[in-house]
Every structure is written in C-alpha cells, then in structure tokens.
N, C-alpha and C. Protein backbone atom coordinates (compact mmCIF):
# COMPACT_ATOMS: atom_id res chain seq x y z
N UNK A 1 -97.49 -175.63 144.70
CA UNK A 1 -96.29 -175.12 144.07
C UNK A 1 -95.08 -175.62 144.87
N UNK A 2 -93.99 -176.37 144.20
CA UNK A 2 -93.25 -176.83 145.11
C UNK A 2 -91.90 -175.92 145.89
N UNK A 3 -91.45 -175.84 146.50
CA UNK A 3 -90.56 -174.75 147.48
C UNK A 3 -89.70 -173.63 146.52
N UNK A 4 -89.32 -174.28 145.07
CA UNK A 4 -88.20 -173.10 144.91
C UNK A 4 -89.19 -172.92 143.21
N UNK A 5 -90.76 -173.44 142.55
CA UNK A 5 -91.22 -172.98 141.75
C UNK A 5 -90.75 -171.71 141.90
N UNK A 6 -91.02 -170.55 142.47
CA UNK A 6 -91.15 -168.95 141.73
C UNK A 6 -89.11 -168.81 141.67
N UNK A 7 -88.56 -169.49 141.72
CA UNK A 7 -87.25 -169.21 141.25
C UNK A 7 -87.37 -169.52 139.88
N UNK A 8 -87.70 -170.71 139.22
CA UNK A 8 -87.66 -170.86 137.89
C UNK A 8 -88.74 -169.97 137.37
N UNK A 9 -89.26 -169.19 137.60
CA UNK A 9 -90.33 -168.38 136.88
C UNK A 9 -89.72 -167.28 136.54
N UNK A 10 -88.78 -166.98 137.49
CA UNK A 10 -87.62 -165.70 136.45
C UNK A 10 -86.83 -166.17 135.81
N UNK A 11 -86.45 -167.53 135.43
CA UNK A 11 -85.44 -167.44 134.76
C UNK A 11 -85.38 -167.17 133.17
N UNK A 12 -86.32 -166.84 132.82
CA UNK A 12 -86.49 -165.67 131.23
C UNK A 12 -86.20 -164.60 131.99
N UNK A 13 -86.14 -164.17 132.50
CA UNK A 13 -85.72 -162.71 132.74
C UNK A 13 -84.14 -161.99 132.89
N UNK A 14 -83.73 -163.26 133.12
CA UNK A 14 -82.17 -163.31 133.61
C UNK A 14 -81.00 -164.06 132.51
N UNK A 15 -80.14 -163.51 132.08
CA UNK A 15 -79.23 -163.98 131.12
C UNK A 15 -77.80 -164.24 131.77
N UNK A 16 -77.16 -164.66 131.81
CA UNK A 16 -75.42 -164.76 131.98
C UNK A 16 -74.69 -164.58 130.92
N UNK A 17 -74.04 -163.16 130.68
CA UNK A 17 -73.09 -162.90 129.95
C UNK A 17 -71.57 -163.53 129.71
N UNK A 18 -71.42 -163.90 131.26
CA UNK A 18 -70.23 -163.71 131.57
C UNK A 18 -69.50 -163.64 132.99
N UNK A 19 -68.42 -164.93 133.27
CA UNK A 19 -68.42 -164.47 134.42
C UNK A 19 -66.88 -164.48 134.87
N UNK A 20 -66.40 -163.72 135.39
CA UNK A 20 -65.35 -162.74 135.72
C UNK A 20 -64.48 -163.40 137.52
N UNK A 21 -63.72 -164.09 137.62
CA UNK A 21 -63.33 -164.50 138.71
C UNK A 21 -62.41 -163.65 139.09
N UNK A 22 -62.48 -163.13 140.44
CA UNK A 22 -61.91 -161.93 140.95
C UNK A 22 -61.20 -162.21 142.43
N UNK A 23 -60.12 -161.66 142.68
CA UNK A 23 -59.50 -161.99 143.97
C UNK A 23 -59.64 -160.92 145.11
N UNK A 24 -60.49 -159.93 144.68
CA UNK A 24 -60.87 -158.71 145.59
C UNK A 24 -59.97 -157.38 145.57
N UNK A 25 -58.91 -157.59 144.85
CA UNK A 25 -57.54 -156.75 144.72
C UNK A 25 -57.75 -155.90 143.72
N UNK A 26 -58.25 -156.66 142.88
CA UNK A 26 -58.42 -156.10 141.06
C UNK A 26 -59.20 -154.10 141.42
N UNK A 27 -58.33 -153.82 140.41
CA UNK A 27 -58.91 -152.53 140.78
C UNK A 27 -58.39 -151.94 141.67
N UNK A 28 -57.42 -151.28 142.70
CA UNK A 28 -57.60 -150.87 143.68
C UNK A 28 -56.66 -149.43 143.31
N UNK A 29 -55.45 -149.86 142.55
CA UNK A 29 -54.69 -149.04 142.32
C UNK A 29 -55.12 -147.95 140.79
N UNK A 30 -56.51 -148.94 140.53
CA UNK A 30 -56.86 -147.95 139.43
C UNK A 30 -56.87 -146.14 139.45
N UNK A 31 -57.16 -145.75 138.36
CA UNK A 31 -57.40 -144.46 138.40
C UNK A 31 -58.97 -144.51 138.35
N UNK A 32 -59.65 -143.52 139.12
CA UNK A 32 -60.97 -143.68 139.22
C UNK A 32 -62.04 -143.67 138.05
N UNK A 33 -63.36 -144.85 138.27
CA UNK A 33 -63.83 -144.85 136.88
C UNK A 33 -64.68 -143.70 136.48
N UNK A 34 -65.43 -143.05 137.92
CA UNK A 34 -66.43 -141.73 137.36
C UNK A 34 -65.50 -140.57 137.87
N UNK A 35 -65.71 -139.74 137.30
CA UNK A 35 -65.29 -138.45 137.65
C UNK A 35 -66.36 -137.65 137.98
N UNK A 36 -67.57 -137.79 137.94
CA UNK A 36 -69.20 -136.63 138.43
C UNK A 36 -69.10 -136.70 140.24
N UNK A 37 -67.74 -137.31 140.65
CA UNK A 37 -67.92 -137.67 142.05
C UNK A 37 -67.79 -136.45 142.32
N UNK A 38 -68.81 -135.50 143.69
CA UNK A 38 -68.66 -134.17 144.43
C UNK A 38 -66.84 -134.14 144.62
N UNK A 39 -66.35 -132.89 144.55
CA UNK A 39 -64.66 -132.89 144.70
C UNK A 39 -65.06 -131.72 146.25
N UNK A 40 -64.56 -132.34 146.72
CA UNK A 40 -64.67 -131.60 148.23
C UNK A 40 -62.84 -130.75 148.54
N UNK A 41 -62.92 -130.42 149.82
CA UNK A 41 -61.19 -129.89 150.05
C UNK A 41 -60.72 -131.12 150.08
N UNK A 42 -59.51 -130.46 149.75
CA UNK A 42 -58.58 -131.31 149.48
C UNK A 42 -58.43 -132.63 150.50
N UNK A 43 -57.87 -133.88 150.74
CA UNK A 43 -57.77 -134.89 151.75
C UNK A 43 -56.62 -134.49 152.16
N UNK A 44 -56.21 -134.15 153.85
CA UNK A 44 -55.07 -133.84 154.70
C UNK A 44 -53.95 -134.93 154.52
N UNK A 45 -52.62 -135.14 154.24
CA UNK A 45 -51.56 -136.35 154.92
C UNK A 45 -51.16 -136.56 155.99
N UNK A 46 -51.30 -137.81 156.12
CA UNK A 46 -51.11 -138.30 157.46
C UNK A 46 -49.80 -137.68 158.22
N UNK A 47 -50.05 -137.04 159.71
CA UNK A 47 -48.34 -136.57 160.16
C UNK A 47 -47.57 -137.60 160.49
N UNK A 48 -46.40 -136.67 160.39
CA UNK A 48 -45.26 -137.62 160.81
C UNK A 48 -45.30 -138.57 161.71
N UNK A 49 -44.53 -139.91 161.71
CA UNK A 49 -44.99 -140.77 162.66
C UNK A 49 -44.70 -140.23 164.10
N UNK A 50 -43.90 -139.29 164.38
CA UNK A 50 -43.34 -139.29 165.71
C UNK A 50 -44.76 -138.51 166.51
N UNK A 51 -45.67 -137.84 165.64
CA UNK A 51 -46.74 -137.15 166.13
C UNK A 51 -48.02 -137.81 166.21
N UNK A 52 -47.89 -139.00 165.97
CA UNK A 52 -49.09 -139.95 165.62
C UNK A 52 -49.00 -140.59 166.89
N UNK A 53 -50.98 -140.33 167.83
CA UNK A 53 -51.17 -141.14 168.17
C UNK A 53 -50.99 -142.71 168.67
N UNK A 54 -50.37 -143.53 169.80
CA UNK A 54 -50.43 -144.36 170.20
C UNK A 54 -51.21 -145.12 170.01
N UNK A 55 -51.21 -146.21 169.74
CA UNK A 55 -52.52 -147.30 169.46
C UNK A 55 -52.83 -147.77 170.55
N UNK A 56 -54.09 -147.47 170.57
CA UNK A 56 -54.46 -147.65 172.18
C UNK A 56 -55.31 -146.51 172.84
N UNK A 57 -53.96 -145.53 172.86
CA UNK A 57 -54.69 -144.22 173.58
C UNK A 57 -56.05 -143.87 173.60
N UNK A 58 -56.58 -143.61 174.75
CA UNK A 58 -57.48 -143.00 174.93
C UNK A 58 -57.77 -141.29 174.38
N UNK A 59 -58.42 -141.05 173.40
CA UNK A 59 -58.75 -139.46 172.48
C UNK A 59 -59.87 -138.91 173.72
N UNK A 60 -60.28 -139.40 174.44
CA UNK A 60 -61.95 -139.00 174.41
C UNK A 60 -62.08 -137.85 175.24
C-alpha cells in the first residue's frame, strides 16, 4: 500500500461545501451565538487605572 493509500480511502466520506476565508477578527464583536451557556455572577469591571496593579509587580 503506498504511504498516503488510506487517505484516499476516505475520500467518499468527505464533501466540501464551501470555503470561507477568514482573518481571525470575524466575529468578535458579535452578539453571542448560544445562549444554553451556564450564566454565572455577574463579571466584575476592571478598577480604575490609578488602582491597578503595576506591570511587573510581584502579587505573590
């Protein structure tokens, strides 16, 4: 059997509809597509900058 035979052995199995060129961006600002997502508390806002952490600092 030569190196890539069992690749052509699926190819009945596999169709191409369609193909969609994307820049990684698409989507981001959407509104979300499922809604069954768990809704947990609420997500906190970030504080004011003057209270924010140093980049860098050591937390530990």
């Amino acid at each position: 059997m030569p190196p890539r035979a069992w690749l052509a052995q699926g190819e009945h199995l596999v169709s191409e509809l369609g193909v969609a060129r994307r820049t990684g961006i698409e989507g981001w600002f959407d509104p979300p597509a499922r809604q069954d997502e768990p809704s947990g508390p609420p997500l906190l806002h970030a504080p004011p900058r003057s209270q924010r952490v140093p980049r860098g600092a050591y937390l530990g």
